[in-house]
PDB file of N, CA and C in Angstrom:
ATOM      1  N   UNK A   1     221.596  -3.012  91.616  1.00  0.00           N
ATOM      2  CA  UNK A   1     220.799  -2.653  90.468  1.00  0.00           C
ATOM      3  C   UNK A   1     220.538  -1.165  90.496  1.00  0.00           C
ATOM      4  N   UNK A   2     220.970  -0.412  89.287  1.00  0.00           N
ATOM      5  CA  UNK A   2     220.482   1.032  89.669  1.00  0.00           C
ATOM      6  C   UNK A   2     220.965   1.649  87.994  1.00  0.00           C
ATOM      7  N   UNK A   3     221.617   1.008  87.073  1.00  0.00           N
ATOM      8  CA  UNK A   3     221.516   1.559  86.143  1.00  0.00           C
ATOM      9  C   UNK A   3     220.276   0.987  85.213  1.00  0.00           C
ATOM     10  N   UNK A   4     220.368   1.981  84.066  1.00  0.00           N
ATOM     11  CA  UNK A   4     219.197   2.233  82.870  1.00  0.00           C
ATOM     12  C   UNK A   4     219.426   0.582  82.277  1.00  0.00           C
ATOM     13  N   UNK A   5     220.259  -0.273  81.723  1.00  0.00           N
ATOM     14  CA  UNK A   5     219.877  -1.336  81.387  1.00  0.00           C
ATOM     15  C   UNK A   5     219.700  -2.559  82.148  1.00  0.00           C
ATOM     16  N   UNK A   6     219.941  -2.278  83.826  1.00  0.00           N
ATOM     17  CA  UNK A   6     219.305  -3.327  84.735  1.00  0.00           C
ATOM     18  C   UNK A   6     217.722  -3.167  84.981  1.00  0.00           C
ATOM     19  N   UNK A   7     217.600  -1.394  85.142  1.00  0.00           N
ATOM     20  CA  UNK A   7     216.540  -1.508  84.934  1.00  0.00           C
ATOM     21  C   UNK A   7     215.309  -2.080  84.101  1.00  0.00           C
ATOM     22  N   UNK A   8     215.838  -1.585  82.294  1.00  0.00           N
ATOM     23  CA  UNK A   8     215.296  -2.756  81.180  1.00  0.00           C
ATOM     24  C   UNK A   8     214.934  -3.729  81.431  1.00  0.00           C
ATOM     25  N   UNK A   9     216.042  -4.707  82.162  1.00  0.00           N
ATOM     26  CA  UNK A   9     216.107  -6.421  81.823  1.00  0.00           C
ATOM     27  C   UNK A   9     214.587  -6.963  83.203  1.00  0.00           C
ATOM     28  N   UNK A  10     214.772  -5.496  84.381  1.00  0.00           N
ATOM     29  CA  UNK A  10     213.619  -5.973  85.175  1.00  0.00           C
ATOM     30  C   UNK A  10     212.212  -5.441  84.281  1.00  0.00           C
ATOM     31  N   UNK A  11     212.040  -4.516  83.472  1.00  0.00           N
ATOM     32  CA  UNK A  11     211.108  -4.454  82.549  1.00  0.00           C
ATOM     33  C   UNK A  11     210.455  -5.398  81.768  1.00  0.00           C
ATOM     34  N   UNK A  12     212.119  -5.918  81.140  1.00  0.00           N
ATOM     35  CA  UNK A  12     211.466  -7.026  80.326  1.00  0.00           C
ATOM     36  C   UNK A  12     211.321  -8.163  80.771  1.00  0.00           C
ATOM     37  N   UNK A  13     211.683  -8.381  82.048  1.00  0.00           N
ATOM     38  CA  UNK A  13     211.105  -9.684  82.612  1.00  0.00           C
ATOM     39  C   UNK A  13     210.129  -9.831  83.344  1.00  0.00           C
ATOM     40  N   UNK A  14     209.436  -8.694  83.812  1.00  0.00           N
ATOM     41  CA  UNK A  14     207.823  -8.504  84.069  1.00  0.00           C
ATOM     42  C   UNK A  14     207.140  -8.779  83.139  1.00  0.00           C
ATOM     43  N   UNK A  15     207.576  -7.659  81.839  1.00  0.00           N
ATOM     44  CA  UNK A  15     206.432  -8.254  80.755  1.00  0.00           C
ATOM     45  C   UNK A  15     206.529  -9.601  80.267  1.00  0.00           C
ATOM     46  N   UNK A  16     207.798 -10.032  80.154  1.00  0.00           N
ATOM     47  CA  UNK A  16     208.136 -11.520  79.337  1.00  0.00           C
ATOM     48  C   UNK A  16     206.610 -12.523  80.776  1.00  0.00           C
ATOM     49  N   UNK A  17     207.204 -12.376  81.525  1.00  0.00           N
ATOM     50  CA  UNK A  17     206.142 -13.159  82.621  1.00  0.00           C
ATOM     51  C   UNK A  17     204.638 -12.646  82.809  1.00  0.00           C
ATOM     52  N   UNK A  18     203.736 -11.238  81.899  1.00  0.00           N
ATOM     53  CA  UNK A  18     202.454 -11.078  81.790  1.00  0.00           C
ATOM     54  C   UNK A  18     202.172 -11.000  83.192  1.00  0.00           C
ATOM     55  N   UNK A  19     203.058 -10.750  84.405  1.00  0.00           N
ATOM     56  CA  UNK A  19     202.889  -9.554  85.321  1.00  0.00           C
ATOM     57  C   UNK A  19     202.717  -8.031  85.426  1.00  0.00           C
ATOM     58  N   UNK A  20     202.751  -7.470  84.259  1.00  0.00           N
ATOM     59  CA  UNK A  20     202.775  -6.125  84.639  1.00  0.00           C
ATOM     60  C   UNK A  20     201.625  -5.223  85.210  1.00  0.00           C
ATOM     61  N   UNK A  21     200.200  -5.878  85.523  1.00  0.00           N
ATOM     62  CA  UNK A  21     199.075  -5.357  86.199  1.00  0.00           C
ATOM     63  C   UNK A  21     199.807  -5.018  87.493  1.00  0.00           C
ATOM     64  N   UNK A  22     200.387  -6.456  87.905  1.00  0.00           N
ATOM     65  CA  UNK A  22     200.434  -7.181  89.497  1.00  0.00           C
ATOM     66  C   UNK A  22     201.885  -6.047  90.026  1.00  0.00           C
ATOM     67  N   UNK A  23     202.527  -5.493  88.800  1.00  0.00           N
ATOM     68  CA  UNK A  23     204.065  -5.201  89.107  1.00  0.00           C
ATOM     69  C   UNK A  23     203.433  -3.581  89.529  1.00  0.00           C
ATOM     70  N   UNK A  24     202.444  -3.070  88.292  1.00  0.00           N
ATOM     71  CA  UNK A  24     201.906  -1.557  88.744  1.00  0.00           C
ATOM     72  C   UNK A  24     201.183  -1.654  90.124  1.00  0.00           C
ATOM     73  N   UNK A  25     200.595  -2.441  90.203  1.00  0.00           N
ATOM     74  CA  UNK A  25     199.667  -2.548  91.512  1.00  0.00           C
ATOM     75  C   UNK A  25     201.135  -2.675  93.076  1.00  0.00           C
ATOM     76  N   UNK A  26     201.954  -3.195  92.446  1.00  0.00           N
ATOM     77  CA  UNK A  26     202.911  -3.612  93.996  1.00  0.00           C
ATOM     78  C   UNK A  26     204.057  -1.880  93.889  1.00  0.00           C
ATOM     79  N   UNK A  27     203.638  -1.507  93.073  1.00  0.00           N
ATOM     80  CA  UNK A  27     204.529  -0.153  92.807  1.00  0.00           C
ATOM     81  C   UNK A  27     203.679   0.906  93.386  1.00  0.00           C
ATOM     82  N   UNK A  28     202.258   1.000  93.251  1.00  0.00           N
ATOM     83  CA  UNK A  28     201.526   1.966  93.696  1.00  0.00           C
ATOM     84  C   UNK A  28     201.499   1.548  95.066  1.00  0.00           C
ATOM     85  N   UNK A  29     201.553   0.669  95.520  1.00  0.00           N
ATOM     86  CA  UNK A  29     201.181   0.167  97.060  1.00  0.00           C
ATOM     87  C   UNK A  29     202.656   0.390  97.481  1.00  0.00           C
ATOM     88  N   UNK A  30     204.031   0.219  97.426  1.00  0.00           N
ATOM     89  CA  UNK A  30     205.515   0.329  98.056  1.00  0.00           C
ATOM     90  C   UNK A  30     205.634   1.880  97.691  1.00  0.00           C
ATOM     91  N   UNK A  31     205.483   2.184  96.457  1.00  0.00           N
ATOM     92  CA  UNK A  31     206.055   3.676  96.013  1.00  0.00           C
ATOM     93  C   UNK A  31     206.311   4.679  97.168  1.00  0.00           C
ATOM     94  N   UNK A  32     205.023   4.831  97.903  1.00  0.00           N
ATOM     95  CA  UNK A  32     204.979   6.277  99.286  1.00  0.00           C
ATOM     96  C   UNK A  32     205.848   5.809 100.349  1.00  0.00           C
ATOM     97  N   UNK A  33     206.619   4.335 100.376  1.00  0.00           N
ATOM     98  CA  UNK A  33     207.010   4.322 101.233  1.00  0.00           C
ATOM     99  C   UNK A  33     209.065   4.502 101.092  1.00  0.00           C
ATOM    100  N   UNK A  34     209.135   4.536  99.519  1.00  0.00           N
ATOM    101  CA  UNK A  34     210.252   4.416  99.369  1.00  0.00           C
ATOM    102  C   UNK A  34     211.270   3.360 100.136  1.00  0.00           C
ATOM    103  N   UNK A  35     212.083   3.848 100.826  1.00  0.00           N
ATOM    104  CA  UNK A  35     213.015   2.975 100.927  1.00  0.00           C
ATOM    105  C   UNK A  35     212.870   2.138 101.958  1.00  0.00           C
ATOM    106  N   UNK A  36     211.598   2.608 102.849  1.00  0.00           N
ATOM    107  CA  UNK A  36     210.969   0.977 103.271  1.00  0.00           C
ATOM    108  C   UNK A  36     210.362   0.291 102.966  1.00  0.00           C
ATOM    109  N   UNK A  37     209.737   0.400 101.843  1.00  0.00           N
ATOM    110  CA  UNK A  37     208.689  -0.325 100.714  1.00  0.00           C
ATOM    111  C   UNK A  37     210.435  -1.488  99.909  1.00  0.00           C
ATOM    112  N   UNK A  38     211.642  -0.622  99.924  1.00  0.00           N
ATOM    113  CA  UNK A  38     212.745  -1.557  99.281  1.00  0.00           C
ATOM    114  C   UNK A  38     213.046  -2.363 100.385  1.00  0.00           C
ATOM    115  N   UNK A  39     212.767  -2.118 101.782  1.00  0.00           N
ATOM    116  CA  UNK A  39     213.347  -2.686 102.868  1.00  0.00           C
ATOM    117  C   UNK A  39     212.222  -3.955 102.672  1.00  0.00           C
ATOM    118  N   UNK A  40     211.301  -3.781 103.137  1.00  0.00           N
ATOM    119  CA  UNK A  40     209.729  -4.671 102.774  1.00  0.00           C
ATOM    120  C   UNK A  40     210.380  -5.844 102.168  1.00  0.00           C
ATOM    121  N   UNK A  41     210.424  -5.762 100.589  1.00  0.00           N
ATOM    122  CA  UNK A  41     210.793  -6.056  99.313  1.00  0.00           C
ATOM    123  C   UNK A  41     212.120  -7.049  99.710  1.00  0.00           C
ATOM    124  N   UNK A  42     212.530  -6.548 100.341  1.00  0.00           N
ATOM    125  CA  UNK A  42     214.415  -7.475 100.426  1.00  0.00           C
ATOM    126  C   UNK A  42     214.171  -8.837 101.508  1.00  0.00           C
ATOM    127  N   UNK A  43     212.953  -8.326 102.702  1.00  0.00           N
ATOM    128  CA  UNK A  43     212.422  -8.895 103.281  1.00  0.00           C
ATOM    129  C   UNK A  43     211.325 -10.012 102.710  1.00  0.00           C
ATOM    130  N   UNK A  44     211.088 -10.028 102.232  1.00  0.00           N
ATOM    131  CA  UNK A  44     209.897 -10.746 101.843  1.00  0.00           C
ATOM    132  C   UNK A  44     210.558 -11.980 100.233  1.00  0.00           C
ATOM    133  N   UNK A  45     211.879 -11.522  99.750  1.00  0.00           N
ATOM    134  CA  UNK A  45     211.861 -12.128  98.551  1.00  0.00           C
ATOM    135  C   UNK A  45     212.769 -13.621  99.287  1.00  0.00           C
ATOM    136  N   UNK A  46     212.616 -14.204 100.308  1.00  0.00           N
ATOM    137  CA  UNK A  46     213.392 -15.249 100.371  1.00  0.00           C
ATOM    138  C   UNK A  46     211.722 -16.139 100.692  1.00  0.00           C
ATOM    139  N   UNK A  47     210.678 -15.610 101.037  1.00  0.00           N
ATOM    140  CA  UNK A  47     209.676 -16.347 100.551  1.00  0.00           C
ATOM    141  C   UNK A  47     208.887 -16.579  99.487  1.00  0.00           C
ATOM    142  N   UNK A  48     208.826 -15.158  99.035  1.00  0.00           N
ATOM    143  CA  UNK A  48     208.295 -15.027  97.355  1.00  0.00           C
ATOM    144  C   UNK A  48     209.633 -16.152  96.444  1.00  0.00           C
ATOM    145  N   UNK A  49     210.506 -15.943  96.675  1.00  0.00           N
ATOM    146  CA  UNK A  49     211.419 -17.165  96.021  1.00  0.00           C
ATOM    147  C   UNK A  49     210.603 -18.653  96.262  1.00  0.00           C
ATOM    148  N   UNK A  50     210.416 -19.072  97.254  1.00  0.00           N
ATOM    149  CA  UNK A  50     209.555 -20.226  97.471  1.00  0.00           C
ATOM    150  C   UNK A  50     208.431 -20.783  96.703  1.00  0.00           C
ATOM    151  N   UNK A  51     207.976 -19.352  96.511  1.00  0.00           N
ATOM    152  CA  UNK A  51     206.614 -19.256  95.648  1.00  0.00           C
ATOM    153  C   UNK A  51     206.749 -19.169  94.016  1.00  0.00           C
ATOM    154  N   UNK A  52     208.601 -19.408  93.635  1.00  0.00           N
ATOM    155  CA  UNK A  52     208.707 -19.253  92.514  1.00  0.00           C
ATOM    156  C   UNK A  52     209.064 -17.996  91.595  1.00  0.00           C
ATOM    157  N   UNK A  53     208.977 -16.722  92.377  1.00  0.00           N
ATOM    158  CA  UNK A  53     209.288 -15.202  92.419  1.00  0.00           C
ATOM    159  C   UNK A  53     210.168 -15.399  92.048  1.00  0.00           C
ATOM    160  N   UNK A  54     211.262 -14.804  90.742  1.00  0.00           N
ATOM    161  CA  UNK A  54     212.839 -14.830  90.595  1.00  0.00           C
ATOM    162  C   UNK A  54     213.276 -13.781  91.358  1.00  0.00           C
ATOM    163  N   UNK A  55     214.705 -13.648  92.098  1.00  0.00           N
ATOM    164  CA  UNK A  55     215.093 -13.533  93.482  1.00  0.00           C
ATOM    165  C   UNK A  55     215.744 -12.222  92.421  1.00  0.00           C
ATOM    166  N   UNK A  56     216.140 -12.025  91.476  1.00  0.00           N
ATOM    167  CA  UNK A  56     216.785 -10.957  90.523  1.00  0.00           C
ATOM    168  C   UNK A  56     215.525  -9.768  90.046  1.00  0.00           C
ATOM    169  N   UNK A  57     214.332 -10.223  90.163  1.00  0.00           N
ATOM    170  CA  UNK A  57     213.131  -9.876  89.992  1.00  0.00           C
ATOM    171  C   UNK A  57     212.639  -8.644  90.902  1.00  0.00           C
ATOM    172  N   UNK A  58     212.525  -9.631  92.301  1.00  0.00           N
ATOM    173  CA  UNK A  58     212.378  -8.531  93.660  1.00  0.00           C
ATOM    174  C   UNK A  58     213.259  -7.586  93.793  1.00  0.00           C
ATOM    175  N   UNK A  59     214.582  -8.289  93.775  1.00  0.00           N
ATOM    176  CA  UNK A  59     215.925  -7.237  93.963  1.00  0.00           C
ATOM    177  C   UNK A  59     215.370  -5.830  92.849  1.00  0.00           C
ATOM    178  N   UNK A  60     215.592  -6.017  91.421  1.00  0.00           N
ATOM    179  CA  UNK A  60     215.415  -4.992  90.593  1.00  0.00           C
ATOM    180  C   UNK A  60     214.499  -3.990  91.239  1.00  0.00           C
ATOM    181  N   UNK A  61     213.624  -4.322  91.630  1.00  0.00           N
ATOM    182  CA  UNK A  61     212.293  -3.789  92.183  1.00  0.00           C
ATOM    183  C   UNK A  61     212.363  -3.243  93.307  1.00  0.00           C
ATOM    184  N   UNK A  62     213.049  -3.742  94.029  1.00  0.00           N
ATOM    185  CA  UNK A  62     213.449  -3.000  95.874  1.00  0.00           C
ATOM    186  C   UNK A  62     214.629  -2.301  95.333  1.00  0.00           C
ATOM    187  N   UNK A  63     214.795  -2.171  94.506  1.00  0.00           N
ATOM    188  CA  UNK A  63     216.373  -1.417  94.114  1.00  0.00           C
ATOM    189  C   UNK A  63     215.584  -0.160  93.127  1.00  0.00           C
ATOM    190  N   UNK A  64     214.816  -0.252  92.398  1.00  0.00           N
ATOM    191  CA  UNK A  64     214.257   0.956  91.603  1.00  0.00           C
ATOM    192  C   UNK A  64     213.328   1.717  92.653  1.00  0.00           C
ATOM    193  N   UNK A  65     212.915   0.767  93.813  1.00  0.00           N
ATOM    194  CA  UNK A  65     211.772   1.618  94.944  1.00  0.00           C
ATOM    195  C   UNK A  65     212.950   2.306  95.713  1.00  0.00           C
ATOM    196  N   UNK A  66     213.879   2.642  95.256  1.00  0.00           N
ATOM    197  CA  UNK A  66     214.995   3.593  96.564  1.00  0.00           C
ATOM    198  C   UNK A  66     215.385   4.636  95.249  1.00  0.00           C
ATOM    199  N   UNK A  67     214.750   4.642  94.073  1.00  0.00           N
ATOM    200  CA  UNK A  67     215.323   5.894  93.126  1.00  0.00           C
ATOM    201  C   UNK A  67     213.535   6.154  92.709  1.00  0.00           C
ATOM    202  N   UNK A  68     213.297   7.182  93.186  1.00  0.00           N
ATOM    203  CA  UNK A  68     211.374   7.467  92.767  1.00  0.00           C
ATOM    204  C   UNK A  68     211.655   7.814  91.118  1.00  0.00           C
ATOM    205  N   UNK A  69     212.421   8.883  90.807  1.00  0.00           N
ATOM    206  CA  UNK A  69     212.154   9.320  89.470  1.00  0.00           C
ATOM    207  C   UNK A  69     212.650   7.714  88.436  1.00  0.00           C
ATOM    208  N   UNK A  70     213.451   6.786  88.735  1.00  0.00           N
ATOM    209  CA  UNK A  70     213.484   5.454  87.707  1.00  0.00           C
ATOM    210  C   UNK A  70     212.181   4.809  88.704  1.00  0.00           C
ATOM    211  N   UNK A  71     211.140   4.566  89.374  1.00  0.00           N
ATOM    212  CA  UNK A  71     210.721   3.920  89.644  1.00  0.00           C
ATOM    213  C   UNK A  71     209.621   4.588  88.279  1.00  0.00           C
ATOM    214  N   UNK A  72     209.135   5.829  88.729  1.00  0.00           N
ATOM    215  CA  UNK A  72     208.622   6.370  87.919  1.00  0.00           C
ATOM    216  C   UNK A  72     208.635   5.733  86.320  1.00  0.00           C
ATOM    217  N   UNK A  73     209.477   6.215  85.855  1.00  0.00           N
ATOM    218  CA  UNK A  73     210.169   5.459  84.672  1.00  0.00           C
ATOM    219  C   UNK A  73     209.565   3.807  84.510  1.00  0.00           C
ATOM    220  N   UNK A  74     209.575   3.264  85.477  1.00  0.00           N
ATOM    221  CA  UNK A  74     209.288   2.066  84.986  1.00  0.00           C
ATOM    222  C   UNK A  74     208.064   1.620  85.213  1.00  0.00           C
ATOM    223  N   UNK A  75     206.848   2.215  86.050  1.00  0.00           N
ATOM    224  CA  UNK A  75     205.889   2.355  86.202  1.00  0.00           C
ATOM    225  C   UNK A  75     205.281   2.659  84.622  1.00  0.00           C
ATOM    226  N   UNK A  76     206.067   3.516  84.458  1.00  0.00           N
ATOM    227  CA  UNK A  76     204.784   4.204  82.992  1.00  0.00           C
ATOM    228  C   UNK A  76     205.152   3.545  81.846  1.00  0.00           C
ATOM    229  N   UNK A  77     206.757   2.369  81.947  1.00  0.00           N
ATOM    230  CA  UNK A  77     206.865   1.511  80.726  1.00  0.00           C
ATOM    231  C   UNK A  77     206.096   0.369  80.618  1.00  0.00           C
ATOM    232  N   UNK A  78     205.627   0.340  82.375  1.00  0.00           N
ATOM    233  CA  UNK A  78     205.114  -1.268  82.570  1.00  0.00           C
ATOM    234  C   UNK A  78     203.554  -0.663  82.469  1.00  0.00           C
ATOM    235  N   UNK A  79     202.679   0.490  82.448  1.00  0.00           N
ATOM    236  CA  UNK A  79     201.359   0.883  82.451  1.00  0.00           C
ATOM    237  C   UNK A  79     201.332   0.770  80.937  1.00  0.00           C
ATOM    238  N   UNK A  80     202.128   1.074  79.765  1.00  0.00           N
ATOM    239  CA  UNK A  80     202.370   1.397  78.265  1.00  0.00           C
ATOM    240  C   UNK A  80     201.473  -0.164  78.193  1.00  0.00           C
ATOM    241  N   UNK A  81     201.993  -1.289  78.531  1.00  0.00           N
ATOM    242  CA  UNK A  81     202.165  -2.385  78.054  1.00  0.00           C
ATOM    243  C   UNK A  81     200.554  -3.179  78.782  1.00  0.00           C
ATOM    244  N   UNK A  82     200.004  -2.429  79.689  1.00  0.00           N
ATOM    245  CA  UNK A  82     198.871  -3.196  80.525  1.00  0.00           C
ATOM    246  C   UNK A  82     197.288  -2.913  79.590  1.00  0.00           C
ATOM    247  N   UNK A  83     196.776  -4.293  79.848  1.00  0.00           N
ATOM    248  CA  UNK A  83     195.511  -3.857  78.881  1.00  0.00           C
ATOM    249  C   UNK A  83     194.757  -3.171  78.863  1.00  0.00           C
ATOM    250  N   UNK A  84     193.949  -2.654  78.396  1.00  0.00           N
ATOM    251  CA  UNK A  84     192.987  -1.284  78.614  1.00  0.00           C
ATOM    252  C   UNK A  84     191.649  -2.120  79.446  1.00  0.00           C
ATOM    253  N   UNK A  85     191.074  -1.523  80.323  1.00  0.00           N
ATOM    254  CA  UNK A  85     190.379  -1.785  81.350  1.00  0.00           C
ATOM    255  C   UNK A  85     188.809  -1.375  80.646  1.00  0.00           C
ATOM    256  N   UNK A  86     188.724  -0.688  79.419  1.00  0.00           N
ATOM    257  CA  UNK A  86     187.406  -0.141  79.343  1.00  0.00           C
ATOM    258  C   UNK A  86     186.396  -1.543  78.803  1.00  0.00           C
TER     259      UNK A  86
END
C-alpha cells in the first residue's frame, strides 16, 4: 500500500466504519514512532483481526505510518470528517 488511491480506499473505510476519532487517536500515538509504530501495527493485526479489525485496514495504516508526509495527509482528511468537540 503506498499509492494516493490505496490510500483513499483506507480513508474511506475508516469513515464508512465511524472510526475516524479512534483512527486520529492511533495516528497521534504510532506517528513519532514511524516505522516502528508500522512494525507495532503488522504485529498486532493478526489479533485485532480476531476482534473483527479488517486485516486490509491495519495494513493501509502500518503502510501510510512508514510515509509521514501521506500519513499526514490522511490524518487531516480523517480530522475534516471528526465531530466538533465544543
Amino acid at each position: 500500500m503506498g499509492s494516493y488511491e490505496d490510500h483513499q480506499a483506507l480513508i474511506d473505510s475508516i469513515k464508512a466504519r465511524g472510526w475516524s476519532s479512534i483512527a486520529i487517536t492511533l495516528i497521534d500515538a504510532l506517528a513519532p514512532l514511524g516505522i516502528i509504530g508500522a512494525q507495532m501495527v503488522y504485529i498486532a493485526q493478526p489479533a485485532a483481526r480476531a476482534f473483527g479489525v479488517p486485516g486490509d485496514l491495519l495494513a493501509g495504516l502500518a503502510g501510510a505510518l512508514e510515509h509521514p508526509d501521506e500519513l499526514a495527509r490522511i490524518r487531516a482528511e480523517l480530522d475534516d470528517e471528526s465531530p466538533d468537540q465544543s
